[in-house]
C-alpha atoms as a PDB file:
ATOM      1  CA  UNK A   1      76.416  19.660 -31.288  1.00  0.00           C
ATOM      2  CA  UNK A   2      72.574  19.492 -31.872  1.00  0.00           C
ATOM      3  CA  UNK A   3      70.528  22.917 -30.730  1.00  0.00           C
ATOM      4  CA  UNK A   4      67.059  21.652 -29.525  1.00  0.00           C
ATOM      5  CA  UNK A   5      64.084  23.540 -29.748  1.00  0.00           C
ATOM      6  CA  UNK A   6      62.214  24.120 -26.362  1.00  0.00           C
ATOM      7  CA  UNK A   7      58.913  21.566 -28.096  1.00  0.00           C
ATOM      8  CA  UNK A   8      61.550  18.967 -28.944  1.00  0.00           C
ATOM      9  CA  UNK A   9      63.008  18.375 -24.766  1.00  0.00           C
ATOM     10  CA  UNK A  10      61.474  14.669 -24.865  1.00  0.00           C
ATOM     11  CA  UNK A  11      63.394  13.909 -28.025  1.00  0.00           C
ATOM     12  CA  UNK A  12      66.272  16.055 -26.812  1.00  0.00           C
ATOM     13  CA  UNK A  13      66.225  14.032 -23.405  1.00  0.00           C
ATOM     14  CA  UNK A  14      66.183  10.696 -24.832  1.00  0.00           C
ATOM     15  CA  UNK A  15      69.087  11.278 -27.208  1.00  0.00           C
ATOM     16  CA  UNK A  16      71.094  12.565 -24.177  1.00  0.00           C
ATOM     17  CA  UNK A  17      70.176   8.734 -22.686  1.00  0.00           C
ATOM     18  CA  UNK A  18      71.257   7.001 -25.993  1.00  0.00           C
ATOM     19  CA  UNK A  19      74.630   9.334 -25.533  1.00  0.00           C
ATOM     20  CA  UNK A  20      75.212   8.280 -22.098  1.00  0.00           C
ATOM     21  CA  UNK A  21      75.100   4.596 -22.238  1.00  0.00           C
ATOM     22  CA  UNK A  22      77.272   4.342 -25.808  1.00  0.00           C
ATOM     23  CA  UNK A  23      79.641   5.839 -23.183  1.00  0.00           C
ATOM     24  CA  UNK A  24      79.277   3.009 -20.940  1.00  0.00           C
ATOM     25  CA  UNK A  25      82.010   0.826 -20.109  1.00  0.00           C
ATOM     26  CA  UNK A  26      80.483  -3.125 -21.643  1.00  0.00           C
ATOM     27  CA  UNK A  27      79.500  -5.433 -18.754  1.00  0.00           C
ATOM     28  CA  UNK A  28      78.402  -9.294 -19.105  1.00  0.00           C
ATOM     29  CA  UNK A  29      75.330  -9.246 -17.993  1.00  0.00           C
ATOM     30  CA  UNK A  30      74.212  -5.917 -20.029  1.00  0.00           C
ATOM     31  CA  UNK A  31      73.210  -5.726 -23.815  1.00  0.00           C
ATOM     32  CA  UNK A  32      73.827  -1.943 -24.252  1.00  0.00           C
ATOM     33  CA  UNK A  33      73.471  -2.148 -27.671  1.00  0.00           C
ATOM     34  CA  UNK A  34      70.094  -3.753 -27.905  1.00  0.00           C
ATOM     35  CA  UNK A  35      69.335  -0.819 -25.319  1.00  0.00           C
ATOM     36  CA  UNK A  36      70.631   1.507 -27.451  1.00  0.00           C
ATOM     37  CA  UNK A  37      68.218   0.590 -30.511  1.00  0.00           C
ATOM     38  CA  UNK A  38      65.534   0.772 -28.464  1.00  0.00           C
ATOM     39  CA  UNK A  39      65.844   4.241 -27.517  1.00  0.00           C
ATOM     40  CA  UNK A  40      67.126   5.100 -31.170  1.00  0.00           C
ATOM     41  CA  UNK A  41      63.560   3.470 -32.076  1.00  0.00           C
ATOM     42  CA  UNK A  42      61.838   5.449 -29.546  1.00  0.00           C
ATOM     43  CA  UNK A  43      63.314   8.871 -30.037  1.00  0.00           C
ATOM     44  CA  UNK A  44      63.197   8.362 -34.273  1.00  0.00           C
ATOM     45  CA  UNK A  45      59.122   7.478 -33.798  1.00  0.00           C
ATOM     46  CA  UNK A  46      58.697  10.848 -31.000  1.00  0.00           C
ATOM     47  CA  UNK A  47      60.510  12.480 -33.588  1.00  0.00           C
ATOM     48  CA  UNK A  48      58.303  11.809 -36.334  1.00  0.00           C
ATOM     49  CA  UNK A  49      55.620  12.409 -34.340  1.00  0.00           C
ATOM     50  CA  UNK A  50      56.418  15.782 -33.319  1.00  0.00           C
ATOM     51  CA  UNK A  51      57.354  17.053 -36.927  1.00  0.00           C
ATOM     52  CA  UNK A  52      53.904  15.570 -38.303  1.00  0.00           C
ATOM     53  CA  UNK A  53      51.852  18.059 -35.732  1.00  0.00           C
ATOM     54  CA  UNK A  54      54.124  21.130 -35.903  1.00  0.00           C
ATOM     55  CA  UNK A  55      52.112  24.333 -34.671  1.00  0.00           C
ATOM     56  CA  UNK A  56      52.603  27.511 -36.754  1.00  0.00           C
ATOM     57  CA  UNK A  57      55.115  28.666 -33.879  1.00  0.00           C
ATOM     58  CA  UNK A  58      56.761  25.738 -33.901  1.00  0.00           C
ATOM     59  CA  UNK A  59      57.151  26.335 -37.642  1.00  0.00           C
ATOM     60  CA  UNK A  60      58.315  29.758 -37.154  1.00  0.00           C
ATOM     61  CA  UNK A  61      61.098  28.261 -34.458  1.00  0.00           C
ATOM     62  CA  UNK A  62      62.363  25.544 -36.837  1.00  0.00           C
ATOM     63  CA  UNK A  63      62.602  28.205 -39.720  1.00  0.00           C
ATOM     64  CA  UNK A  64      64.704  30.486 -37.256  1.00  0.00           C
ATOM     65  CA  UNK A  65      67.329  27.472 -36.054  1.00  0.00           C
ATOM     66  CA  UNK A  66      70.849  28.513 -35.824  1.00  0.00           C
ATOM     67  CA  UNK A  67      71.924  25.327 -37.462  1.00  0.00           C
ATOM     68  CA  UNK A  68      69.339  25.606 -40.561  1.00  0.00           C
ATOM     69  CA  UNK A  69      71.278  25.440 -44.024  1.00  0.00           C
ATOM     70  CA  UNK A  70      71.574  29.243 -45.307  1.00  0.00           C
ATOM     71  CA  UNK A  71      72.412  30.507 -48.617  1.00  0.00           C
ATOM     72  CA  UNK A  72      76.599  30.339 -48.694  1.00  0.00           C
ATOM     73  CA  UNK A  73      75.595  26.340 -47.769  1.00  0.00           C
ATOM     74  CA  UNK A  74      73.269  25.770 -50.907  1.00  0.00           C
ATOM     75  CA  UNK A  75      75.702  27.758 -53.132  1.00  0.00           C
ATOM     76  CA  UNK A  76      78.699  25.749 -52.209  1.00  0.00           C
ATOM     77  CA  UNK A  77      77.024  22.403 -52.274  1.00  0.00           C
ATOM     78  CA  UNK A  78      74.379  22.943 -55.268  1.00  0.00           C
ATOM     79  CA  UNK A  79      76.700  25.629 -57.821  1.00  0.00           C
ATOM     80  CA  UNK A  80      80.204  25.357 -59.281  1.00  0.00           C
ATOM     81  CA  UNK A  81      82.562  28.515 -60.841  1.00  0.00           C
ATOM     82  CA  UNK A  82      80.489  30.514 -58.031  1.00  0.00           C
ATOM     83  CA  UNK A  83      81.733  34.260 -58.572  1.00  0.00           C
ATOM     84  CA  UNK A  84      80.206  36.531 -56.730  1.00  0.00           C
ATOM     85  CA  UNK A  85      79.680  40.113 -57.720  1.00  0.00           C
ATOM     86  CA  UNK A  86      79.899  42.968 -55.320  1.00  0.00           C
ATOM     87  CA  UNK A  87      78.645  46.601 -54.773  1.00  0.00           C
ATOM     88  CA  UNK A  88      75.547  48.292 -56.479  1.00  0.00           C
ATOM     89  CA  UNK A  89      77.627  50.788 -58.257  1.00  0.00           C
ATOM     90  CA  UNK A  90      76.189  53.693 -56.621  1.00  0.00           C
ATOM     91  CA  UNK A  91      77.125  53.709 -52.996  1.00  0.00           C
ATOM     92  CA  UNK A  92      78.188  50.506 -51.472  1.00  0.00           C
ATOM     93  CA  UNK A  93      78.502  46.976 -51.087  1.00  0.00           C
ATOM     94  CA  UNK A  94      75.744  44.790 -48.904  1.00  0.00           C
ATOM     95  CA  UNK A  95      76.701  41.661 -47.500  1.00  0.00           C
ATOM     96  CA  UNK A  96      73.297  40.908 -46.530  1.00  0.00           C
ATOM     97  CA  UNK A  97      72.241  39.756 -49.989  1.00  0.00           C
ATOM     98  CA  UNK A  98      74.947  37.858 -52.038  1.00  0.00           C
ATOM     99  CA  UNK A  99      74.805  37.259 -55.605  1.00  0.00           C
ATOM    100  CA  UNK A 100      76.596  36.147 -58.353  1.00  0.00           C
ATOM    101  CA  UNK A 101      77.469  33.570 -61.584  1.00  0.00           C
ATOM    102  CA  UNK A 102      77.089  30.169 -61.401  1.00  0.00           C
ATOM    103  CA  UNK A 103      76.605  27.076 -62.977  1.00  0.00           C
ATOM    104  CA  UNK A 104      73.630  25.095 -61.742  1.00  0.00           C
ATOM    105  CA  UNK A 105      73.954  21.385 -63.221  1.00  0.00           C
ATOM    106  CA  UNK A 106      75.560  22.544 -66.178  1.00  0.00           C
ATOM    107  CA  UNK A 107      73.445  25.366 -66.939  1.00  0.00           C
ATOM    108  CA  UNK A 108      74.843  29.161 -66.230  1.00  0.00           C
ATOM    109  CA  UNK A 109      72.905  31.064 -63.687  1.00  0.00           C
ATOM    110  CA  UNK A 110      72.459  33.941 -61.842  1.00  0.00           C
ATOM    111  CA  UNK A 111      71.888  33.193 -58.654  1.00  0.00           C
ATOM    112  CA  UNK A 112      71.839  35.491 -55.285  1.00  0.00           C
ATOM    113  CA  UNK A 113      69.931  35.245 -51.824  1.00  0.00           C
ATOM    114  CA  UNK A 114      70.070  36.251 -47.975  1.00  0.00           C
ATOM    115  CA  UNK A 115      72.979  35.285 -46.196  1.00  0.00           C
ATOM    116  CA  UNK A 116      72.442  35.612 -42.259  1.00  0.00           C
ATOM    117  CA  UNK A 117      75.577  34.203 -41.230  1.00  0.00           C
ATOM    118  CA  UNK A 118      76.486  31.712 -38.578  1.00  0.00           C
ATOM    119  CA  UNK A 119      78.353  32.226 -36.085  1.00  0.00           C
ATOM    120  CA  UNK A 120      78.450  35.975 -34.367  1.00  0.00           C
ATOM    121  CA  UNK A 121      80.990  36.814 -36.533  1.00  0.00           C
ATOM    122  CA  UNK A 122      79.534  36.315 -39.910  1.00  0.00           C
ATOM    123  CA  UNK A 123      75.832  37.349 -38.518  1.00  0.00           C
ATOM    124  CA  UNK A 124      77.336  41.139 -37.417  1.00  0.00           C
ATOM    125  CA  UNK A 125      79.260  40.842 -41.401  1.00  0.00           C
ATOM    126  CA  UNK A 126      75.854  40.030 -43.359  1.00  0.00           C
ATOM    127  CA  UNK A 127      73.963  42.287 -40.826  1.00  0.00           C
ATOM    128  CA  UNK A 128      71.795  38.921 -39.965  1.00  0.00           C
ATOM    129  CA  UNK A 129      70.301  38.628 -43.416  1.00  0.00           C
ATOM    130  CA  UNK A 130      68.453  42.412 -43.297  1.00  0.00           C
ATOM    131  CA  UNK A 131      70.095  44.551 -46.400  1.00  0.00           C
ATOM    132  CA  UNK A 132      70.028  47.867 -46.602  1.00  0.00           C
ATOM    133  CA  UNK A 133      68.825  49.698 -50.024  1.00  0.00           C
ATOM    134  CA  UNK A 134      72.216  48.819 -51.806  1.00  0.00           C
ATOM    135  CA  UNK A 135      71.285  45.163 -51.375  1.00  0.00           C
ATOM    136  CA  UNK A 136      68.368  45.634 -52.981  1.00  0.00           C
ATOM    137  CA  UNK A 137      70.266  47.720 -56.401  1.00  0.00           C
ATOM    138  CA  UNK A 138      72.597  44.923 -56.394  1.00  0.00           C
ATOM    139  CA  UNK A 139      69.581  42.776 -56.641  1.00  0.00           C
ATOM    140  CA  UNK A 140      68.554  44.853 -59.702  1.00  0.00           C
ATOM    141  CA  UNK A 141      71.829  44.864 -61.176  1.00  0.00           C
ATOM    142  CA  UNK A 142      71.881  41.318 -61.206  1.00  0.00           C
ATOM    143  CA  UNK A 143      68.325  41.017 -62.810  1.00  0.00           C
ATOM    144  CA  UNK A 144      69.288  42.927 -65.836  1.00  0.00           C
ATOM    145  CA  UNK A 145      72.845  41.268 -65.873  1.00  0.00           C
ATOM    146  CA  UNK A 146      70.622  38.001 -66.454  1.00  0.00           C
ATOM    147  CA  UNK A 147      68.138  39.851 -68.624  1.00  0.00           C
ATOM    148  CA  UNK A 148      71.453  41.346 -70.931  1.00  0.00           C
ATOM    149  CA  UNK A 149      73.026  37.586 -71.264  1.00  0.00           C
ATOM    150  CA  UNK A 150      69.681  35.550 -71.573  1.00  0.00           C
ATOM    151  CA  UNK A 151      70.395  33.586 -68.045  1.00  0.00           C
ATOM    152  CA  UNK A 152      68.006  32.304 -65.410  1.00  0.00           C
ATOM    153  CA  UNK A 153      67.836  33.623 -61.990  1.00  0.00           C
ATOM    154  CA  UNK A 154      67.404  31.496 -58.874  1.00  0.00           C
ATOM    155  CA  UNK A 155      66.984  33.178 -55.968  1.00  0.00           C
ATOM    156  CA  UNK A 156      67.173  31.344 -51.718  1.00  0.00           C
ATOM    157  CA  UNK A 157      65.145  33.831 -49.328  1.00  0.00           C
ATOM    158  CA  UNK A 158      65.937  33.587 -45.554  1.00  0.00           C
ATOM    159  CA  UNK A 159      65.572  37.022 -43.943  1.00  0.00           C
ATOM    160  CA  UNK A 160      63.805  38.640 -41.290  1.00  0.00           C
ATOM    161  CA  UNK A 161      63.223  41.567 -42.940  1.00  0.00           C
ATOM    162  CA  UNK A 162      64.574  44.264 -44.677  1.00  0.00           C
ATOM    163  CA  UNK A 163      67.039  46.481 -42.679  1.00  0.00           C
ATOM    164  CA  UNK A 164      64.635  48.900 -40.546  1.00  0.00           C
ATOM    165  CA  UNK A 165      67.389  51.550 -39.589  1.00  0.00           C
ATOM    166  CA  UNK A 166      67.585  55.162 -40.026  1.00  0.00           C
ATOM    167  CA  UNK A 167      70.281  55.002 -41.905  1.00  0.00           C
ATOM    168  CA  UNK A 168      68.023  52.471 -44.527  1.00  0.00           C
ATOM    169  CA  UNK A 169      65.541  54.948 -44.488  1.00  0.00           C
ATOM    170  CA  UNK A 170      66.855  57.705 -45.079  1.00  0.00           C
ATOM    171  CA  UNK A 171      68.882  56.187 -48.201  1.00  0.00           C
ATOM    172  CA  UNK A 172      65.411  54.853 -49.828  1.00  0.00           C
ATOM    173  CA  UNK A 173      64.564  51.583 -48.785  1.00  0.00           C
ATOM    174  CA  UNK A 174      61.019  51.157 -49.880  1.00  0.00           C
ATOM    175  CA  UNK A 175      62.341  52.670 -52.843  1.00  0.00           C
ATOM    176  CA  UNK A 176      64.731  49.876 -53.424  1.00  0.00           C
ATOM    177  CA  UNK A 177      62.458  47.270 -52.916  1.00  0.00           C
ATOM    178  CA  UNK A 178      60.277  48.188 -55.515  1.00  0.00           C
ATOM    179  CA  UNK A 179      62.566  48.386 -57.981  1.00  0.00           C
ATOM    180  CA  UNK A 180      63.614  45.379 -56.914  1.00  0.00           C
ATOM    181  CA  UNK A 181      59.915  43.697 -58.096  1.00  0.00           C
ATOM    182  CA  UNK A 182      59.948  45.909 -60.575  1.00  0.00           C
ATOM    183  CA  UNK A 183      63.090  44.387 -62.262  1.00  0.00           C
ATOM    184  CA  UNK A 184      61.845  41.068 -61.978  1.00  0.00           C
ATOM    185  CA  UNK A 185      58.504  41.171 -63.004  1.00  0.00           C
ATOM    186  CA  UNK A 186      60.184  42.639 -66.439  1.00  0.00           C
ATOM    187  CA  UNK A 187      62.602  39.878 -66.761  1.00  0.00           C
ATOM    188  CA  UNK A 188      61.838  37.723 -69.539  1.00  0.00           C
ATOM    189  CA  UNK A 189      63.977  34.793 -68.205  1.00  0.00           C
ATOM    190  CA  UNK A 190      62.994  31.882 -65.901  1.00  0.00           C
ATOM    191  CA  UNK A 191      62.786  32.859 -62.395  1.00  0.00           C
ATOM    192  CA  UNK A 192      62.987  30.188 -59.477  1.00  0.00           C
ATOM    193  CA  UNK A 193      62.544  32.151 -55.895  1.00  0.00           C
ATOM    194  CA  UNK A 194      62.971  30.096 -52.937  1.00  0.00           C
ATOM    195  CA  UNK A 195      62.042  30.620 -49.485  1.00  0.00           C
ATOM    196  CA  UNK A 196      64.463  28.159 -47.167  1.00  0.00           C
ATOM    197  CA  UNK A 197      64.142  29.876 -43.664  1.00  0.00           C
ATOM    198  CA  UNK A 198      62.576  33.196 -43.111  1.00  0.00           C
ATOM    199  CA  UNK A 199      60.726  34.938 -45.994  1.00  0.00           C
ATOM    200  CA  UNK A 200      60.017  38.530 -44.291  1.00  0.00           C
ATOM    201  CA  UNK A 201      57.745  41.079 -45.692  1.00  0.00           C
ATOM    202  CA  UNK A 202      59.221  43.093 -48.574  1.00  0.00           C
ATOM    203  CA  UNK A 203      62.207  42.215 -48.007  1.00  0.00           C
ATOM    204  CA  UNK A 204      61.998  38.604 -49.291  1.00  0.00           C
ATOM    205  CA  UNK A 205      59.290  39.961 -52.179  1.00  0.00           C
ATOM    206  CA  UNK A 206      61.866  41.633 -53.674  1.00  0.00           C
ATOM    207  CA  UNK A 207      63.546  38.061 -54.534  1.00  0.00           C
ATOM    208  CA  UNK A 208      60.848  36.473 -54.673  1.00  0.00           C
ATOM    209  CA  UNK A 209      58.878  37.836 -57.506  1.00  0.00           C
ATOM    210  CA  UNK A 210      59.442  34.734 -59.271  1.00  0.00           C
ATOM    211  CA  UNK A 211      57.376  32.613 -62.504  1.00  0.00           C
ATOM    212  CA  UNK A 212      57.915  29.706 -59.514  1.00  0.00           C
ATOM    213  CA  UNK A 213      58.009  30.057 -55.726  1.00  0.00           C
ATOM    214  CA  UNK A 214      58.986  27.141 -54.440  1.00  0.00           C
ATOM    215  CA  UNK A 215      59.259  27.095 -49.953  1.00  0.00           C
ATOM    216  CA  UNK A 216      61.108  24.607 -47.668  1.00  0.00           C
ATOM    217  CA  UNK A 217      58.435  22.359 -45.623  1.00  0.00           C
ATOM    218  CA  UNK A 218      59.370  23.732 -42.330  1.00  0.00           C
ATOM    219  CA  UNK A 219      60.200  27.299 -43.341  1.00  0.00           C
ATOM    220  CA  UNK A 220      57.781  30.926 -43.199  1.00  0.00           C
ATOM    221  CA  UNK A 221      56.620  33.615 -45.057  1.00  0.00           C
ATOM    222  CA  UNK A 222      54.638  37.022 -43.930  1.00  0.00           C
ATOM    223  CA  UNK A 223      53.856  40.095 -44.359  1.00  0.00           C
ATOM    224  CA  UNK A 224      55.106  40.990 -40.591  1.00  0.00           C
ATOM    225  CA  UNK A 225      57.347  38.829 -37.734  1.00  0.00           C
ATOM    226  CA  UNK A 226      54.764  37.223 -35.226  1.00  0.00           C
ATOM    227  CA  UNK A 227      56.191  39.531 -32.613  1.00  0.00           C
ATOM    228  CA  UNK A 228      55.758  42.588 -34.890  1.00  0.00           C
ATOM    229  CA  UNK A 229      51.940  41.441 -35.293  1.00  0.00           C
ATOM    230  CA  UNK A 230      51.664  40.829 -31.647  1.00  0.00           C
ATOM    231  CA  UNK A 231      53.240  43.915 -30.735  1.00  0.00           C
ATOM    232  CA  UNK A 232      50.564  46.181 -32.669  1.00  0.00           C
ATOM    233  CA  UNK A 233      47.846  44.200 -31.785  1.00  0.00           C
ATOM    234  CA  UNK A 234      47.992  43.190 -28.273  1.00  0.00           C
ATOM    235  CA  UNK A 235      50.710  45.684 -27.489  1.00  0.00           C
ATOM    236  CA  UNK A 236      52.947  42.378 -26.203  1.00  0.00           C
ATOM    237  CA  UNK A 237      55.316  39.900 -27.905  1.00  0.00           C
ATOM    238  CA  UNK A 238      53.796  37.211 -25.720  1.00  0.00           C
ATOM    239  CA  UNK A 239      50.531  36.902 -27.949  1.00  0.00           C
ATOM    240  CA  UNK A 240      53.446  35.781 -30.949  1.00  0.00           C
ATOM    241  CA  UNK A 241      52.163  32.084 -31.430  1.00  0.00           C
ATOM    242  CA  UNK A 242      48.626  33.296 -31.217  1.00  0.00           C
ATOM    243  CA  UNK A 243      49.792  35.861 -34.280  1.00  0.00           C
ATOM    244  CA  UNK A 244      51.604  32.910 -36.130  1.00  0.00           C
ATOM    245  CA  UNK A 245      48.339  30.999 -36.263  1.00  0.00           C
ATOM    246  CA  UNK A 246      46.801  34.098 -37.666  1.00  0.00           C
ATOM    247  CA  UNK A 247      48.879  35.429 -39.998  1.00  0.00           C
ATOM    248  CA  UNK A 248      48.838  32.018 -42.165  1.00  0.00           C
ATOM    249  CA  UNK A 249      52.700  31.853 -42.487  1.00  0.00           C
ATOM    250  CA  UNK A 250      53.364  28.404 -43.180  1.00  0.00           C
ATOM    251  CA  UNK A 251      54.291  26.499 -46.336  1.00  0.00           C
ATOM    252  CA  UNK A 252      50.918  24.415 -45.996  1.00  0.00           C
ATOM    253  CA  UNK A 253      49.098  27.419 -45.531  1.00  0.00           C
ATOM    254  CA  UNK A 254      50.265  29.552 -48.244  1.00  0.00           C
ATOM    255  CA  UNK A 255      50.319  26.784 -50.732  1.00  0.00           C
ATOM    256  CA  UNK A 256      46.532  26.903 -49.969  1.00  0.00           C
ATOM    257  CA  UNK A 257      46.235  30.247 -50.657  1.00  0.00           C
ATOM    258  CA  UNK A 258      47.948  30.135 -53.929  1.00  0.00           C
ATOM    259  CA  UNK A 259      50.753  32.280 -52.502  1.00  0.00           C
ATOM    260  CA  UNK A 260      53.774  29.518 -53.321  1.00  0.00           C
ATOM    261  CA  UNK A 261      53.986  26.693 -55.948  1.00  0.00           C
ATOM    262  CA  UNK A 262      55.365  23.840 -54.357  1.00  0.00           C
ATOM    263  CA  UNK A 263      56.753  22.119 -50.905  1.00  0.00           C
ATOM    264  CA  UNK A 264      59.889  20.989 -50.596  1.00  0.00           C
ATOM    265  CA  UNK A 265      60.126  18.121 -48.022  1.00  0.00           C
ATOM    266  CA  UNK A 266      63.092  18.533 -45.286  1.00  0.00           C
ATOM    267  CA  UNK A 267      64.308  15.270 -43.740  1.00  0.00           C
ATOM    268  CA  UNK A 268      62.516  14.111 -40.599  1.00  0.00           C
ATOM    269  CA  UNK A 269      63.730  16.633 -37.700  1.00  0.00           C
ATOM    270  CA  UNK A 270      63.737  19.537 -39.885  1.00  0.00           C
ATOM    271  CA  UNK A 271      66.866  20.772 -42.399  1.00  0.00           C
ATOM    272  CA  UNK A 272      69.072  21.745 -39.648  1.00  0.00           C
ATOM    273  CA  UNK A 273      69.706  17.827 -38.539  1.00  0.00           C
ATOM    274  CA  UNK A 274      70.264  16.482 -42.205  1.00  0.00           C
ATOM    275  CA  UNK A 275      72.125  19.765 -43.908  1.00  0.00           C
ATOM    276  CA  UNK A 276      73.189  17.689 -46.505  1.00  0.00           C
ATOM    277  CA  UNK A 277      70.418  15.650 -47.761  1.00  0.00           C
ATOM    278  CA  UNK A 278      68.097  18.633 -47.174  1.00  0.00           C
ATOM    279  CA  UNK A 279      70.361  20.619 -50.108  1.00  0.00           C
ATOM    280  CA  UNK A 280      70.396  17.712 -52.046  1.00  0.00           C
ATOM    281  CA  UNK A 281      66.363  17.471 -52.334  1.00  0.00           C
ATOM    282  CA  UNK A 282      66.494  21.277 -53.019  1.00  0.00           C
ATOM    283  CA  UNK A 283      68.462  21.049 -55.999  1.00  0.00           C
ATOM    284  CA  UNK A 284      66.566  18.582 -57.349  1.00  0.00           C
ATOM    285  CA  UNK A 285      63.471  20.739 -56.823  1.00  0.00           C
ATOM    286  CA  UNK A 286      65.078  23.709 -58.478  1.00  0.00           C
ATOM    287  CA  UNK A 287      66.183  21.540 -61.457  1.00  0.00           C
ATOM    288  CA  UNK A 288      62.786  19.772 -62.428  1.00  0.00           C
ATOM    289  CA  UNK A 289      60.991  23.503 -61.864  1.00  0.00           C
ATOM    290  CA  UNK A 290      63.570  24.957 -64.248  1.00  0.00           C
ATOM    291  CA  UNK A 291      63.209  22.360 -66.855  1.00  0.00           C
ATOM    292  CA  UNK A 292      59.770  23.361 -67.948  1.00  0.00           C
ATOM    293  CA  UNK A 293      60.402  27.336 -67.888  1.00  0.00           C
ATOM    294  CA  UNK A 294      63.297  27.155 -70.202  1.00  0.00           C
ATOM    295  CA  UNK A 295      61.066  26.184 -72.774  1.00  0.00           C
ATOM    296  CA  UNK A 296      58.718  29.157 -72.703  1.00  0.00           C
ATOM    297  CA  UNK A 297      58.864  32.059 -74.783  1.00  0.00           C
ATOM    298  CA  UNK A 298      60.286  35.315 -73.056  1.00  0.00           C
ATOM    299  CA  UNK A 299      57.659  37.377 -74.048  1.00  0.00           C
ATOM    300  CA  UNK A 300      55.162  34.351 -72.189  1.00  0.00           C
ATOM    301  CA  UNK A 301      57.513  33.935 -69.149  1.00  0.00           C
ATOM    302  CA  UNK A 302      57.105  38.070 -68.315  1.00  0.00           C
ATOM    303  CA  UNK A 303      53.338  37.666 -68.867  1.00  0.00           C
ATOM    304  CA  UNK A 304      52.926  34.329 -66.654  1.00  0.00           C
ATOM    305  CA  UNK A 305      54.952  36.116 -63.579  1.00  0.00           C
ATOM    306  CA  UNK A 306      53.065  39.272 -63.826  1.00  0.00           C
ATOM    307  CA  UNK A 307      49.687  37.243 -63.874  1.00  0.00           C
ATOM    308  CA  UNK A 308      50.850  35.162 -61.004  1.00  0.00           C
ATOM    309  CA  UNK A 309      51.129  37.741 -58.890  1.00  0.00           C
ATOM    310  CA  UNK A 310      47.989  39.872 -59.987  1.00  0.00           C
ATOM    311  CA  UNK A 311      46.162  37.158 -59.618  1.00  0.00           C
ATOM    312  CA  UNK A 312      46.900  37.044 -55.754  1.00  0.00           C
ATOM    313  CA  UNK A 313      45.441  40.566 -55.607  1.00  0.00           C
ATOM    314  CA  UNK A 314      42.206  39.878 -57.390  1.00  0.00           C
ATOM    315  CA  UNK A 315      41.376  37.470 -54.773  1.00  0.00           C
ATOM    316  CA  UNK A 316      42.277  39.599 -51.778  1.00  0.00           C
ATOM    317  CA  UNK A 317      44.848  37.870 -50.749  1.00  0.00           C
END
């Protein structure tokens, strides 16, 4: 069943019409299915015409739908001999990032991202995509699991946030996160970081410190939530699409800025109505960025990541 988005009620209402009269019993003197495409026309154009004009809001809704592909999708669909690889080896396991070897296309991989579940079940299980510091020295272990055995990482982002509980805290989040960057920034193997629904603050940097940083077309990425910015600033949550627009969070934007590499397109309606086709473009993405960093040096791939994200510094970004 389709989940529509408050800005998408015309489209939403229409398709409800197209439902009802499929349903209706065939009379002579009635051409339901000339009707029918007719209103398919109509709701495919208000479609496209709706996703051309998104607002930075809207953008931050899409990247937040329930039905939006998440990581356990594009890992089943896009990897094969998937093993994932649990616990940090120092205090526990984090479901909120999972991670793991793969073969991507043929090539082996290391590959891990943000899971945030979906259905209640899963969410509560992967703590809705926020990990705790033992996420984050999984993360690391990973990176120098690739770095030992020469293998790429790619990495899917989709979290709010890092996990801002006292127990987080007092167990060394920031901490984590740095050393987090700090273990990729040293690899000297291709990195491919992806943002495909959220990308939130340090929490996403820390897998997304990558030579490439490629960002679905409809997802985010920010230093803060809109309702975080709004809350400091206007002291109310209801000033978050004014702090959406401000804080620059969308793929156009930040491939602007210099902050992300390349767009990937979604189908028409957003990722969440065409799962499957929207994985499929992905992984064609991930495989043409690849291509050209497996042919640099190691030595040059370190240097051209650490550049990359100097670079953002030295013009205030």
């Amino acid at each position: 069943m389709q989940n529509f988005l408050e800005f998408e009620r015309p489209i939403a209402e229409l398709e409800s019409k197209i439902e009802e009269l499929r349903h209706l019993p065939t009379a002579p003197d009635i051409n339901i299915t000339d009707e029918v495409a007719i209103l398919e026309a109509k709701a495919s154009r208000l479609l496209k015409q709706t996703y051309a004009k998104l607002t930075a809001w809207q953008k931050v809704q899409v990247a937040r739908h329930p039905n939006r592909p998440h990581f356990l999708d594009y890992a089943d669909a896009l990897f094969t001999d998937f093993t994932p690889l649990a616990g940090d080896r120092s205090f526990a396991e984090d479901r909120a990032i999972v991670g793991g070897l793969a073969r991507f296309r043929g090539r082996s991989v290391v590959v891990m991202g943000t899971e945030k579940g979906s259905e209640v079940e899963s969410r509560v299980r992967h703590n809705f995509g926020m990990a705790r510091p033992e996420g984050y020295r999984k993360a690391v272990r990973l990176f120098e699991l690739a770095e030992r055995f020469r293998l790429p990482v790619i990495t899917l982002v989709d979290t709010a946030g890092a996990w801002p509980g006292i127990d987080a805290e007092a167990r060394g989040q920031a901490e984590a996160i740095a050393r987090s960057i700090e273990a990729s920034l040293k690899l000297t193997v291709p990195l491919v970081a992806t943002i495909i629904g959220e990308g939130g603050s340090g929490g996403a940097v820390a897998l997304a410190t990558g030579n490439t940083v490629l960002m679905l077309e409809h997802s985010i990425y920010s230093v803060i939530s809109p309702e975080g910015c709004a809350s400091i600033l206007w002291r109310s949550g209801d000033q978050a699409a004014v702090a959406a627009e401000a804080l620059r969070l969308t793929a156009q934007d930040l491939l602007k800025l210099g902050v992300i590499d390349r767009i990937v397109p979604e189908p028409v309606g957003g990722a969440h109505r065409e799962r499957a086709a929207a994985i499929a473009v992905l992984g064609d993405a991930l495989q043409e960025t690849l291509k050209p960093l497996l042919d640099m040096a190691p030595a040059e791939l370190k240097l051209q990541r650490r550049q990359k994200f100097l670079a953002m510094g030295a013009h205030g970004l």
